[in-house]
C-alpha atoms as a PDB file:
ATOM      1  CA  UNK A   1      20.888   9.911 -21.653  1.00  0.00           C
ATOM      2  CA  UNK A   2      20.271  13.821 -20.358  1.00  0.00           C
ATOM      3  CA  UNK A   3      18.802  14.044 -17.417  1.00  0.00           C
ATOM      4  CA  UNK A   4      17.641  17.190 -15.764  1.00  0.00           C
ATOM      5  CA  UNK A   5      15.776  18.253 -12.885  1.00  0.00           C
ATOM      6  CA  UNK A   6      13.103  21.595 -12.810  1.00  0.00           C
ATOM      7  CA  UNK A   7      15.038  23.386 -10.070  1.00  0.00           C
ATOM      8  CA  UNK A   8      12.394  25.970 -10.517  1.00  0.00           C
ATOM      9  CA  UNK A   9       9.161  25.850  -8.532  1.00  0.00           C
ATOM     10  CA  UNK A  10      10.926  22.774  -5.939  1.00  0.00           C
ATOM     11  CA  UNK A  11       7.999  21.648  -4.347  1.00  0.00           C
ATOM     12  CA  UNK A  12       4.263  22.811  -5.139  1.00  0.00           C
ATOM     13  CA  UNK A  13       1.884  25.501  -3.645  1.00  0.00           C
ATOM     14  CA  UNK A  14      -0.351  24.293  -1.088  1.00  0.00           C
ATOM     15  CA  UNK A  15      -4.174  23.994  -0.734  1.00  0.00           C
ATOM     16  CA  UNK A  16      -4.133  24.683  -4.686  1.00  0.00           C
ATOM     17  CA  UNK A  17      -5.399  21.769  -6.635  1.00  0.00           C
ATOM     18  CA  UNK A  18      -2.596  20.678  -9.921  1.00  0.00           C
ATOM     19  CA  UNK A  19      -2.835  18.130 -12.314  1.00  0.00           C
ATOM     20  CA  UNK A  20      -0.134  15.386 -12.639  1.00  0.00           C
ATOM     21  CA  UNK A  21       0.246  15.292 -15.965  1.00  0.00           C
ATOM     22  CA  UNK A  22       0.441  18.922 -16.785  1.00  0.00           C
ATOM     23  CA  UNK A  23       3.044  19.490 -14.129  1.00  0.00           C
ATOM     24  CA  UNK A  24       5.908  18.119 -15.958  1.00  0.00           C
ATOM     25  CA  UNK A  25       6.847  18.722 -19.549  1.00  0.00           C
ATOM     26  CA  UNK A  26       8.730  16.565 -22.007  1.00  0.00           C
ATOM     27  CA  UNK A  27      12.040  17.682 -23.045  1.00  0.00           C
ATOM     28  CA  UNK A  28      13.401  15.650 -26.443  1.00  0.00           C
ATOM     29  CA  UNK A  29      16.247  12.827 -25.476  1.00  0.00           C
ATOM     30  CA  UNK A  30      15.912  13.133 -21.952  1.00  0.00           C
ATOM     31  CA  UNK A  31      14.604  12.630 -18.657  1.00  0.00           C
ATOM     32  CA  UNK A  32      12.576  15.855 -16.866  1.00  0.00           C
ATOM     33  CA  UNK A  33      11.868  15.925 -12.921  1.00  0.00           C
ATOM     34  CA  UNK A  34      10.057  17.903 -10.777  1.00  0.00           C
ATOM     35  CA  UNK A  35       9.879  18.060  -7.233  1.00  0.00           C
ATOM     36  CA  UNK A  36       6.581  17.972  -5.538  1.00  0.00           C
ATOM     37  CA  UNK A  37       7.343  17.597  -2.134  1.00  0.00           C
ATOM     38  CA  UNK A  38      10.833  17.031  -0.133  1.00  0.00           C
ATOM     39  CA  UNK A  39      11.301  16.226   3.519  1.00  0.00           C
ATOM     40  CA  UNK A  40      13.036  14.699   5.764  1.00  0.00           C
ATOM     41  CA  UNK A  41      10.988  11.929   5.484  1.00  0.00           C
ATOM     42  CA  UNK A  42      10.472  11.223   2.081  1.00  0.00           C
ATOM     43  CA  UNK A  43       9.978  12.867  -1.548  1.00  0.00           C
ATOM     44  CA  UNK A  44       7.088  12.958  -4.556  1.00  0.00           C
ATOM     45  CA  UNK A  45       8.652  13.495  -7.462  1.00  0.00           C
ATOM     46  CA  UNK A  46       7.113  13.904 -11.306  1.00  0.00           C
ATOM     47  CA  UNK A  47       9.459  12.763 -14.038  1.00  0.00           C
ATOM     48  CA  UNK A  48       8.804  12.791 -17.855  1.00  0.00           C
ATOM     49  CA  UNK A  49      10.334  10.549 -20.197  1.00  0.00           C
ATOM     50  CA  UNK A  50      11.003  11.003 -23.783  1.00  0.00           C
ATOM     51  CA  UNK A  51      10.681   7.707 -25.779  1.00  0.00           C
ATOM     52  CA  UNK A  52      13.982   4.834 -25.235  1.00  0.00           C
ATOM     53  CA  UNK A  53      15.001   7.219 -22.377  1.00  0.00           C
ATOM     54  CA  UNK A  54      15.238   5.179 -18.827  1.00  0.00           C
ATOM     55  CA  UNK A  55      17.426   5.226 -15.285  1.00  0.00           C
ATOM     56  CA  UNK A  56      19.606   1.965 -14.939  1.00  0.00           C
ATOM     57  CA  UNK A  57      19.555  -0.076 -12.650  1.00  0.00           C
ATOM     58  CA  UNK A  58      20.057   0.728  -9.228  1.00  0.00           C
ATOM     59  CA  UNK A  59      18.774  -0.032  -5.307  1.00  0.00           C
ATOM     60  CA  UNK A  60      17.611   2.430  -2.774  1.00  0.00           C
ATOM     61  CA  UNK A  61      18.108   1.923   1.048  1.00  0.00           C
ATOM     62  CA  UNK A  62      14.005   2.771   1.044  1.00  0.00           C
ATOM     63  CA  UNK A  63      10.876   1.582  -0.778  1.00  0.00           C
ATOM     64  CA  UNK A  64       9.088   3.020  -3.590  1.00  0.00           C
ATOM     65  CA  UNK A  65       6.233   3.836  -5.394  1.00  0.00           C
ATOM     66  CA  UNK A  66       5.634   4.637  -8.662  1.00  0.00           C
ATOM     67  CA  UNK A  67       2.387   5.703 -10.093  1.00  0.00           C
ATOM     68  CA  UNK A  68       1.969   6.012 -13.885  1.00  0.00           C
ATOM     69  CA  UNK A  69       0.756   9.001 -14.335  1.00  0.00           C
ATOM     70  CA  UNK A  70       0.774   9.128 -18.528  1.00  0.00           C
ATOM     71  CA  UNK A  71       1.675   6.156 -20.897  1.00  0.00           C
ATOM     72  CA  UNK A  72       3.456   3.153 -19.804  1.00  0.00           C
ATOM     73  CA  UNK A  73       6.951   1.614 -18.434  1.00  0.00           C
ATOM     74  CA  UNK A  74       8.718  -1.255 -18.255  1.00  0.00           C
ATOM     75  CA  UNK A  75      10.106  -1.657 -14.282  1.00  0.00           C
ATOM     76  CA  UNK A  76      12.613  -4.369 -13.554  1.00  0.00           C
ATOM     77  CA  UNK A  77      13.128  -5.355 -10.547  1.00  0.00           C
ATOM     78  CA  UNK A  78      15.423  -8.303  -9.323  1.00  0.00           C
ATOM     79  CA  UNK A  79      15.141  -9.301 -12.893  1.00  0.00           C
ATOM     80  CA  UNK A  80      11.373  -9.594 -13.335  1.00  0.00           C
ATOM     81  CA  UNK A  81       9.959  -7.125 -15.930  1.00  0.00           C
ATOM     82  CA  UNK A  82       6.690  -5.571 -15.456  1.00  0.00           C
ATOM     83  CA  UNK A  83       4.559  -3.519 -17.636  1.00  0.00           C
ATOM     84  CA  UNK A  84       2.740  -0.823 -15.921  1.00  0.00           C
ATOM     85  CA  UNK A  85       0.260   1.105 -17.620  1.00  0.00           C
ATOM     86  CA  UNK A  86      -1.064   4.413 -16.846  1.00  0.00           C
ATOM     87  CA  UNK A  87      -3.602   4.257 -13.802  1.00  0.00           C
ATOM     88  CA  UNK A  88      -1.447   1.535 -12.398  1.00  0.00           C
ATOM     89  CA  UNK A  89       1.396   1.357  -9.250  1.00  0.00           C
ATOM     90  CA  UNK A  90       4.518  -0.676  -8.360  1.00  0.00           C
ATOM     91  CA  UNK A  91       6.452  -0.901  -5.340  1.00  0.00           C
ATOM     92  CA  UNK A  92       9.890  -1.440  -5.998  1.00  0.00           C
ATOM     93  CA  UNK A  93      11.356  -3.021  -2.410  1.00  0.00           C
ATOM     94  CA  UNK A  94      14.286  -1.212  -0.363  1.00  0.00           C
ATOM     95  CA  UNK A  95      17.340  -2.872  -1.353  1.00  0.00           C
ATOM     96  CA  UNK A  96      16.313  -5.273  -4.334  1.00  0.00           C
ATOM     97  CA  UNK A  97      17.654  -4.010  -7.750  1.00  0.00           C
ATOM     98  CA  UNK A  98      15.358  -1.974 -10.207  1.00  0.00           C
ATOM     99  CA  UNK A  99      15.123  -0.349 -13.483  1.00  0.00           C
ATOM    100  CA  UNK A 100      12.717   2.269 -15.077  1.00  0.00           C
ATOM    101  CA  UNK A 101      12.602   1.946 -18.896  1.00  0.00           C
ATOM    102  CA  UNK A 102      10.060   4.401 -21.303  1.00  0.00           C
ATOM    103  CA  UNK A 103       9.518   2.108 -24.458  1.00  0.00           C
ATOM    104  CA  UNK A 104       7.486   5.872 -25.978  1.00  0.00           C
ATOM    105  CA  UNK A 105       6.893   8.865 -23.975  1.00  0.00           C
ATOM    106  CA  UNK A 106       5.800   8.562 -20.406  1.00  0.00           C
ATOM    107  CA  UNK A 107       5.449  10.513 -16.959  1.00  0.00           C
ATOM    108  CA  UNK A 108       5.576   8.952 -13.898  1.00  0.00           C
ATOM    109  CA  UNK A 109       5.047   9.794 -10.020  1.00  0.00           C
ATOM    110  CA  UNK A 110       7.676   8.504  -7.619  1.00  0.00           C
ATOM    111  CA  UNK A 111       7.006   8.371  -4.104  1.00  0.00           C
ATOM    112  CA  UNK A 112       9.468   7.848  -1.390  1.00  0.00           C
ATOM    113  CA  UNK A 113       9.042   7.485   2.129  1.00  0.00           C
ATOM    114  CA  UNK A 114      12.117   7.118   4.495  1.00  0.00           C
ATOM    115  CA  UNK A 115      10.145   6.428   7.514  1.00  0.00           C
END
């Protein structure tokens, strides 16, 4: 699995409007993210995922929410599989183990909020 992350651009201009789905390319056989916002408190972050391409499982001391932005995904957490389609959210608890898997092609918004 490649993973790579659009160092380019961190973060997005303000007051300008952007769409989700045309801020973040594919790239074939791996995993493309791009930084919307970072802070102290918390990060948005765009990923797109080629097809079979996923991040294994894993916990985070902090909740968080994903937003389908394109497609769908199969999240796992504490060993319950979801399907979430393109429209739809998940919170994935502080903590509890959880997977992201892209069955095809998918983007995603992951939000984070430390306090």
């Amino acid at each position: 699995m490649n993973f790579s992350i659009d160092k380019k651009n961190i973060g997005f201009e303000h007051a300008k409007p952007f769409s989700l789905q045309e801020s973040v390319q594919y790239a074939d056989g791996s995993i493309v993210s791009k930084i919307v916002s970072k802070k102290d408190t918390g990060n948005v972050t765009l990923f797109a995922f080629d097809d079979g391409q996923f991040l294994s499982e894993h916990t985070a001391p902090f909740d968080a929410l994903v937003q389908i932005v394109e497609g769908e995904a199969y999240i796992t957490i504490d060993s319950q599989e979801y399907n979430v389609n393109k429209g739809e959210m998940i919170v994935m608890p502080a903590n509890i183990p959880h997977a992201v898997y892209a069955k095809k092609r998918m983007k995603m918004m992951l939000i984070m909020i430390k306090s």
